[in-house]
Protein backbone atom coordinates (compact mmCIF):
# COMPACT_ATOMS: atom_id res chain seq x y z
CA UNK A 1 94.95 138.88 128.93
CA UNK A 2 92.39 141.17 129.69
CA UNK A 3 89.36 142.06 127.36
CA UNK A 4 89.81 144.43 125.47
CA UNK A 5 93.03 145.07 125.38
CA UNK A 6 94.64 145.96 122.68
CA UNK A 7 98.00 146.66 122.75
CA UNK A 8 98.91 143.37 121.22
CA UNK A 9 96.63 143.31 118.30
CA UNK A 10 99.43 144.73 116.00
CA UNK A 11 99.04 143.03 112.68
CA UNK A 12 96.80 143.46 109.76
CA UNK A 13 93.25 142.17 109.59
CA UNK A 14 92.99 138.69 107.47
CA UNK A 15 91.19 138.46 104.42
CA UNK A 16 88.90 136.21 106.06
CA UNK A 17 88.50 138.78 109.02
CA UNK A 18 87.53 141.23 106.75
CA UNK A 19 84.64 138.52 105.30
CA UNK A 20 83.68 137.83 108.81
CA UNK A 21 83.23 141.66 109.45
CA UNK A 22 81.61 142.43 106.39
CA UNK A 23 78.76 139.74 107.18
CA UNK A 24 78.49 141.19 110.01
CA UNK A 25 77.85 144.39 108.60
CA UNK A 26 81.38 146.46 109.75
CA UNK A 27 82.70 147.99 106.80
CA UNK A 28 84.53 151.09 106.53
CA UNK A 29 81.60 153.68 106.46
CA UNK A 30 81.90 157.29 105.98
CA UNK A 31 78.90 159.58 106.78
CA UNK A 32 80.75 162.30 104.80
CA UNK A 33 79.82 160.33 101.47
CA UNK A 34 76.59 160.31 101.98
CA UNK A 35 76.55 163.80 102.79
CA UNK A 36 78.55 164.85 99.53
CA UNK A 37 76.04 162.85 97.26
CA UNK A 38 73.02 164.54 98.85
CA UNK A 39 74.39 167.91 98.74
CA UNK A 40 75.31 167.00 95.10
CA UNK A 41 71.91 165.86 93.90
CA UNK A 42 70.81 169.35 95.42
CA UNK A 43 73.27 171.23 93.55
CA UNK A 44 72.36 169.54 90.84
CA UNK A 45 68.50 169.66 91.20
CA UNK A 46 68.56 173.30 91.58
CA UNK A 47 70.96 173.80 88.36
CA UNK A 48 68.78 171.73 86.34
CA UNK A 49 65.14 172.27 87.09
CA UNK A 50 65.62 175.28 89.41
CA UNK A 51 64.12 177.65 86.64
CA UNK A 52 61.16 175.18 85.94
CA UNK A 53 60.59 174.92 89.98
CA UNK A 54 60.81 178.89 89.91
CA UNK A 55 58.52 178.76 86.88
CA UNK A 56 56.13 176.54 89.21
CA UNK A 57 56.54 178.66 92.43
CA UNK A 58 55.95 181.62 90.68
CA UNK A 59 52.50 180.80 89.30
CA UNK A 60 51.19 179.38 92.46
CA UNK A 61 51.60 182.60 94.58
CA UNK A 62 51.14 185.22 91.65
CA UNK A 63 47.33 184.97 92.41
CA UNK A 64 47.67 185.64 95.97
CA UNK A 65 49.62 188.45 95.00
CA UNK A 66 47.90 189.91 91.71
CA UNK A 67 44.18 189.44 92.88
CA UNK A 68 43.93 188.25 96.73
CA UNK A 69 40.53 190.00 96.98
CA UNK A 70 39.31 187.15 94.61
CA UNK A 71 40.56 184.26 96.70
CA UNK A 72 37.80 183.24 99.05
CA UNK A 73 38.52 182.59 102.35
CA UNK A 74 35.65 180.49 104.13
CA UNK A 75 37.50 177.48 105.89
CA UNK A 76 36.71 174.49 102.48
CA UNK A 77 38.11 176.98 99.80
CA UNK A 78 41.26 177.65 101.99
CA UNK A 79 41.53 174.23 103.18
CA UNK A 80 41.25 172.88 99.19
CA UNK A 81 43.75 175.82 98.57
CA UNK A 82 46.44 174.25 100.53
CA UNK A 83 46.25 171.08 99.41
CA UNK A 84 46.39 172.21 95.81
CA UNK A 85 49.52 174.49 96.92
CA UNK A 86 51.01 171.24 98.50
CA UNK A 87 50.03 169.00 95.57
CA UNK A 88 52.17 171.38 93.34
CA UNK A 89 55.46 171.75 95.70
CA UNK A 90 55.14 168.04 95.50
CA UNK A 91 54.66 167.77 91.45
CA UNK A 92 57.78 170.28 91.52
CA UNK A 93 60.28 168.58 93.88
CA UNK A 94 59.48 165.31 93.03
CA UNK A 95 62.44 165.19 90.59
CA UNK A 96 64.60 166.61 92.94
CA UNK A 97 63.73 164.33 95.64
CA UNK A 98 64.36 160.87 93.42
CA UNK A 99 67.65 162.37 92.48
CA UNK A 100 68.28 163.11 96.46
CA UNK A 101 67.00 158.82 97.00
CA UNK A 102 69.60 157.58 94.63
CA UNK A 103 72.26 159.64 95.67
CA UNK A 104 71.97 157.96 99.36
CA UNK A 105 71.63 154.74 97.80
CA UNK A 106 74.33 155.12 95.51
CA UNK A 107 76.57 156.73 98.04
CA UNK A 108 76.27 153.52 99.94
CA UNK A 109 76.94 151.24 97.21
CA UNK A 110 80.25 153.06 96.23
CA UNK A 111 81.92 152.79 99.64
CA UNK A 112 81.00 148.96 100.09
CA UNK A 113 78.95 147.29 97.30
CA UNK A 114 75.96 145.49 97.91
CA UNK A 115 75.56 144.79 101.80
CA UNK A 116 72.79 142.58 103.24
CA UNK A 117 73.56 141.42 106.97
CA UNK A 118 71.17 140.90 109.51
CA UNK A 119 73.79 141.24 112.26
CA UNK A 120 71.97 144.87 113.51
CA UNK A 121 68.11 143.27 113.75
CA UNK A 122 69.46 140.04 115.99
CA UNK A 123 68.12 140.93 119.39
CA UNK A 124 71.53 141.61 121.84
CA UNK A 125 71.65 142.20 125.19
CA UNK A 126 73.94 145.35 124.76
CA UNK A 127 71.41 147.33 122.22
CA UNK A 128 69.12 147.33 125.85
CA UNK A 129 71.80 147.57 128.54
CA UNK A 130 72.27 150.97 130.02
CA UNK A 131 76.17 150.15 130.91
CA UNK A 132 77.04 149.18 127.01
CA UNK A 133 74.77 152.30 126.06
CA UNK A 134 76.69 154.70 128.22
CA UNK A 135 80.35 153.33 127.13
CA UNK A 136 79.23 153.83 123.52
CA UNK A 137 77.97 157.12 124.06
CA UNK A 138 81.05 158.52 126.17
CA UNK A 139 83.86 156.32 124.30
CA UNK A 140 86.56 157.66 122.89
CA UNK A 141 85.56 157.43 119.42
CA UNK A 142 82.15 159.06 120.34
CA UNK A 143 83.79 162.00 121.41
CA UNK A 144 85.70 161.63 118.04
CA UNK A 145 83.12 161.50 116.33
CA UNK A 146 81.64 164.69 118.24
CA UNK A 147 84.78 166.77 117.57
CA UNK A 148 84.75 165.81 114.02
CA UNK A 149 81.21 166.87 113.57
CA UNK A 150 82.05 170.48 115.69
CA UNK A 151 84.67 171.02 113.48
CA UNK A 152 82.67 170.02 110.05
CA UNK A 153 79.99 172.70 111.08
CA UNK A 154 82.15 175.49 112.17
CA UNK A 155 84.25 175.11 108.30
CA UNK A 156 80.94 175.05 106.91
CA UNK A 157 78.99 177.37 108.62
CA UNK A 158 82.28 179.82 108.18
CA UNK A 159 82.26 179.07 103.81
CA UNK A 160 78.48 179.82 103.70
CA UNK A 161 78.50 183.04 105.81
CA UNK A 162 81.91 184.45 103.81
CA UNK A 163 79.53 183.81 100.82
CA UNK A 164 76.37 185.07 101.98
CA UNK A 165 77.49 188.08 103.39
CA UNK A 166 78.20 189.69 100.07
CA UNK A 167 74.70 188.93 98.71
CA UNK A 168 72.76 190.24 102.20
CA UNK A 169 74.12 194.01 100.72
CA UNK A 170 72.24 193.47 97.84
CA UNK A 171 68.83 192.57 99.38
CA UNK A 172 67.92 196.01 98.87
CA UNK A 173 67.92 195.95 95.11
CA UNK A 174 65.53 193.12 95.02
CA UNK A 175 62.54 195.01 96.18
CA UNK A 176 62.00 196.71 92.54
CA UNK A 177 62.60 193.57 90.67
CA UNK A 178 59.54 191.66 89.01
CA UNK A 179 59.22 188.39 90.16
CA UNK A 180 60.81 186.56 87.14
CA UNK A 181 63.77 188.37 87.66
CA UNK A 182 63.74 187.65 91.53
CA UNK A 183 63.50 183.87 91.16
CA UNK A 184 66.28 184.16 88.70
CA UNK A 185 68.60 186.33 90.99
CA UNK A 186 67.78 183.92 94.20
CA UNK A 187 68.05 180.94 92.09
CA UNK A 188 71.65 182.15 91.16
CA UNK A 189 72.47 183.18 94.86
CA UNK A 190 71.26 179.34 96.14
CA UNK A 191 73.83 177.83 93.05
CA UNK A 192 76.74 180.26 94.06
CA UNK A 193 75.95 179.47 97.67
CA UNK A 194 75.67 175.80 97.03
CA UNK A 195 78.92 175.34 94.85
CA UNK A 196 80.68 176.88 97.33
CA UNK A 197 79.57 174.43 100.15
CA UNK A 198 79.88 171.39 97.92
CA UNK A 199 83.64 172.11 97.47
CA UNK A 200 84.27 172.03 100.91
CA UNK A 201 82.26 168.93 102.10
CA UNK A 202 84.85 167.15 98.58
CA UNK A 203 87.52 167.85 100.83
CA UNK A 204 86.17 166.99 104.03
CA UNK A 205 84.96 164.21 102.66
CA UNK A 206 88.08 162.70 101.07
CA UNK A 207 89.73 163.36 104.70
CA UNK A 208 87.27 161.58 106.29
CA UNK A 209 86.95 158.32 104.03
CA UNK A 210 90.49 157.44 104.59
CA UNK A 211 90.11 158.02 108.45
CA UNK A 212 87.15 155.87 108.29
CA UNK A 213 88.99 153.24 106.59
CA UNK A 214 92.01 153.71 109.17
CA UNK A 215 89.95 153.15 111.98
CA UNK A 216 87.97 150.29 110.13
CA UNK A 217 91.28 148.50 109.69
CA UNK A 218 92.88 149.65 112.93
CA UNK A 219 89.76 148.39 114.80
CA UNK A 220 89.72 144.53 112.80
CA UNK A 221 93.65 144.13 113.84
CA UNK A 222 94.50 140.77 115.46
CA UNK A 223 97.30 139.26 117.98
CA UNK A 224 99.72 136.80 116.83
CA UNK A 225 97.71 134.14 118.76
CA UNK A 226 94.06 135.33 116.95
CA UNK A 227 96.59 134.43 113.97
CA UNK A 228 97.49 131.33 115.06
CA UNK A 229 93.95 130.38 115.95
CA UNK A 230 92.63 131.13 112.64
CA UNK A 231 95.41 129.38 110.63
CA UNK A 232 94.53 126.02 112.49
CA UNK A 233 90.37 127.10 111.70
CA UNK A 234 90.86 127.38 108.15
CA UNK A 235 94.45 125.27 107.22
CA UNK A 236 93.64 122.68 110.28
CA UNK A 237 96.42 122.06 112.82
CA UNK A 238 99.70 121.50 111.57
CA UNK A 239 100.18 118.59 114.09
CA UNK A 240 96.95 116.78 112.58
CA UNK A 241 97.96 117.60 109.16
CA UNK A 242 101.39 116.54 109.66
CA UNK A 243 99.86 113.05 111.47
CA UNK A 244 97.42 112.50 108.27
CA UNK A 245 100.52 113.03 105.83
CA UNK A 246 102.18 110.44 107.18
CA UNK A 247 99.23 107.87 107.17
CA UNK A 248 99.16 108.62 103.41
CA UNK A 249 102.32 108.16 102.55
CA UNK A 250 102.86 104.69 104.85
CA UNK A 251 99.60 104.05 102.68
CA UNK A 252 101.36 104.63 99.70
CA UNK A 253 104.41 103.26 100.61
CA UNK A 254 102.69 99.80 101.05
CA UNK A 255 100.40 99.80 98.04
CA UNK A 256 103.96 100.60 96.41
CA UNK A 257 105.73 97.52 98.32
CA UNK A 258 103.05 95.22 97.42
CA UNK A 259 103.92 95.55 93.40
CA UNK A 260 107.73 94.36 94.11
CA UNK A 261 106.82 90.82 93.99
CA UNK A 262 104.81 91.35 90.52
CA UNK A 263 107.53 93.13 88.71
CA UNK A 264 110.29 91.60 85.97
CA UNK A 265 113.17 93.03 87.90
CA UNK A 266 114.65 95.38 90.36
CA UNK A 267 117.44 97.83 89.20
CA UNK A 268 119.87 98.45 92.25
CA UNK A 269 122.88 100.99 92.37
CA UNK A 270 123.23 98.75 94.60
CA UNK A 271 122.34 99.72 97.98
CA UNK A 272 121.44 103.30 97.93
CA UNK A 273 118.71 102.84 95.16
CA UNK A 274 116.01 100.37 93.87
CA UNK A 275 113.97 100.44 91.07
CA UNK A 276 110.95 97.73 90.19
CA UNK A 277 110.24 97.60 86.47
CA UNK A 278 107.51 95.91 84.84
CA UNK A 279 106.82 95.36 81.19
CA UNK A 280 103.38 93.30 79.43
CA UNK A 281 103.79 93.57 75.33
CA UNK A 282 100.27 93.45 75.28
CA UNK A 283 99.36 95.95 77.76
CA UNK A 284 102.25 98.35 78.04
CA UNK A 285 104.15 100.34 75.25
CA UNK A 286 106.81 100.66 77.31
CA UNK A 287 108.43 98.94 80.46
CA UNK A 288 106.72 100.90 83.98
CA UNK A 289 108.32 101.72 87.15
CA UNK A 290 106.13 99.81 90.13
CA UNK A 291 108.09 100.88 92.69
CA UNK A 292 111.34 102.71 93.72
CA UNK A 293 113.06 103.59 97.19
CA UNK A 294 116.41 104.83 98.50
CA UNK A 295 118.37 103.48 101.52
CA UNK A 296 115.83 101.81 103.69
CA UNK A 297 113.33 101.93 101.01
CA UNK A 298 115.23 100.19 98.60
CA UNK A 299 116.81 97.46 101.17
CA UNK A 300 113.10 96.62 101.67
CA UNK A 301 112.31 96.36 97.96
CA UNK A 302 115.63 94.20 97.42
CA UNK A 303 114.40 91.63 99.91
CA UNK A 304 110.98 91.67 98.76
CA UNK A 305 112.71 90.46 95.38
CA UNK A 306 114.59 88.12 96.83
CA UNK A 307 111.58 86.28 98.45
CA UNK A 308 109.76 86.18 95.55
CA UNK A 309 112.56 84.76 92.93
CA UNK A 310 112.30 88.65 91.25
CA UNK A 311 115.53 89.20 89.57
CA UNK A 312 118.00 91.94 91.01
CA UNK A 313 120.41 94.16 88.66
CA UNK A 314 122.42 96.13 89.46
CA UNK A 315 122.84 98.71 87.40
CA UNK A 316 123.74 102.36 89.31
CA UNK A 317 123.61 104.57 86.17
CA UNK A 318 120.07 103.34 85.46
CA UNK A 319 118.95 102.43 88.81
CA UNK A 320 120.34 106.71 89.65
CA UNK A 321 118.45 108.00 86.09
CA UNK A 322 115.24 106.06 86.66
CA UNK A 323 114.50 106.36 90.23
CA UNK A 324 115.42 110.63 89.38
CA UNK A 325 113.26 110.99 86.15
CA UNK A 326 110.20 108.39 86.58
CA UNK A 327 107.67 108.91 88.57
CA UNK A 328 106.21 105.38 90.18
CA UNK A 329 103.06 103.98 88.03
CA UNK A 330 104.42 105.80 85.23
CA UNK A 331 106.45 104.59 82.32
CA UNK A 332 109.59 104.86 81.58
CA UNK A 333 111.22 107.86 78.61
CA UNK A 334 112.61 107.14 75.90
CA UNK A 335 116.28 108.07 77.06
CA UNK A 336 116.26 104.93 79.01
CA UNK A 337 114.56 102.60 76.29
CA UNK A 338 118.09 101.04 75.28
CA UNK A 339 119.61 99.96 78.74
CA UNK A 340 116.16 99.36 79.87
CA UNK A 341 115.55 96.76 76.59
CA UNK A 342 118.85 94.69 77.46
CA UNK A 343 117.78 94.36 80.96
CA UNK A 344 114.80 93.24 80.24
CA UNK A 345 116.30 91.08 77.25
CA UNK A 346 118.83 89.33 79.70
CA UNK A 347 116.05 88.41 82.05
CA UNK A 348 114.01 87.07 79.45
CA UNK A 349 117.12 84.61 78.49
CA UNK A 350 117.78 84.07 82.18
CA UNK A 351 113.91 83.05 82.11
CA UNK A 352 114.51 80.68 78.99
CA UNK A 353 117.23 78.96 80.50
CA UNK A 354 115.84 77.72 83.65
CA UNK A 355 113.09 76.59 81.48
């Protein structure tokens, strides 16, 4: 196959592909969001502290408009004018300007959470070739990309001038207006201009964080085989696991085989199942099942009894019920207490008379 080909990449992204792309620093990223927070923050800057900025504005220039004849003009004074002038934008947009920080920050933060991957500073090969530079920069989702950001500029540029054109055919009544009512009348022109804008970069935004998130997803999909690969990565191959299961169960099986010849007795039905019991009244509160098999199993455990003078019973009901309800090591309920107690009774005389 090809690299880069995609056509068979047709199912969903893994949970653990998605980890792997996150450290990696791909996540679904949507410029738009940032863009809507910033132009938010504005909107809001200008709604909440747009009078007191107007306020500020207003007393800076009033004495180059009110007395300029006083303001000296020798090279120091104008260059300590300035920055005074710039000292006091600053003071003023400061607040605006924190609000604008945290909106990026915070814009970033609700896409994807907290993101630290040093995936982008790792020197590659690709960030300094000119063939990977020029595929990125003509690729299809460049031009995508391009398009998009066309068509986001032509809506917007088309809201603000259907907004502003109204207010350029009042220009000419602001000449007579003192300039406390002129901040006031531009500050309410920048609000209706900037509502108007916000509302359209909500819903270009909400298209453009679930194409983001498309292509984020469409981009992560894997083949059957990538599948396949990362099932034996993480769950191990089935043909090892399948090898190792069987090691612990032969294990088992002849930790399990090696109690036979310490129990009282062996329950049979009396081929198809075998039970070992064992019982200590000073140890046990109740008789416990050391082993138990069917077919094969339990042929083995019969003749392991019969070499070692363990006494067989057969008993189907029990030998059915026990090897069903009892786990091995564990010991027995108390619905088998009474046929278990005359079992072990009649060994016990069995016992006493070869004594």
């Amino acid at each position: 196959m090809a690299e880069g080909d995609d056509s068979d990449k047709t199912e969903d992204p893994t949970s653990k592909r998605l980890d792997d792309a996150r450290k990696q620093g791909q996540v679904a990223n949507s410029r738009e969001v940032n863009n809507l927070f910033m132009m938010g923050a504005l909107t809001l800057s200008v709604a909440m502290f747009g009078t007191s900025v107007a306020g500020d504005i207003k007393s800076m220039i009033m004495p180059f408009i009110e007395a300029p004849d006083q303001i000296p003009t020798d090279l120091d004074h104008l260059q300590v004018l300035a920055w005074r002038f710039l000292g006091q934008l600053l003071m003023a947009g400061i607040v605006p300007l924190v609000m604008a920080v945290f909106a990026a920050v915070g814009s970033g933060y609700l896409q994807f959470g907290l993101l630290w991957s040093a995936e982008g500073l790792m020197p590659s090969l690709d960030k300094i070739s000119p063939l990977a530079g020029f595929k990125r920069i003509f690729s299809l989702r460049s031009l995508n990309e391009f398009l998009k950001g066309l068509l986001k500029i032509a809506i917007v540029g088309s809201v603000a001038t259907s907004l502003l054109l109204p207010a350029m055919s009042r220009v000419h009544g602001l000449i007579g207006l003192e300039p406390a009512q002129l901040m006031m009348t531009l500050k309410s022109e920048v609000m209706h201009l900037l509502f108007g804008v916000l509302c359209v970069i909500i819903v270009i935004t909400i298209f453009d964080v679930f194409y983001q998130r498309f292509q984020h997803m469409r981009g992560l999909r894997m083949s059957r085989q990538e599948l396949k690969e990362e099932f034996k990565d993480t769950e191990g191959d089935p043909l090892v696991k399948g090898k190792l299961r069987q090691l612990r169960m032969e294990r088992a099986k002849r930790r399990m085989m090696a109690e036979v010849p310490k129990s009282d007795v062996v329950v049979t039905n009396p081929t198809h199942y075998a039970v070992a019991l064992k019982y200590d009244q000073s140890t046990m509160g109740a008789p416990r099942v050391t082993a138990k098999g069917t077919d094969k199993a339990a042929l083995r455990i019969r003749e392991l009894a019969r070499e070692n003078d363990v006494p067989v019973i057969e008993n189907p009901p029990l030998a059915r019920g026990l090897y069903a309800s009892v786990e091995i090591d564990q010991e027995i309920t108390p619905e088998f207490y009474k046929a278990v107690a005359e079992v072990i009774s009649y060994i016990m005389k069995l016992k006493r008379n070869r004594r």
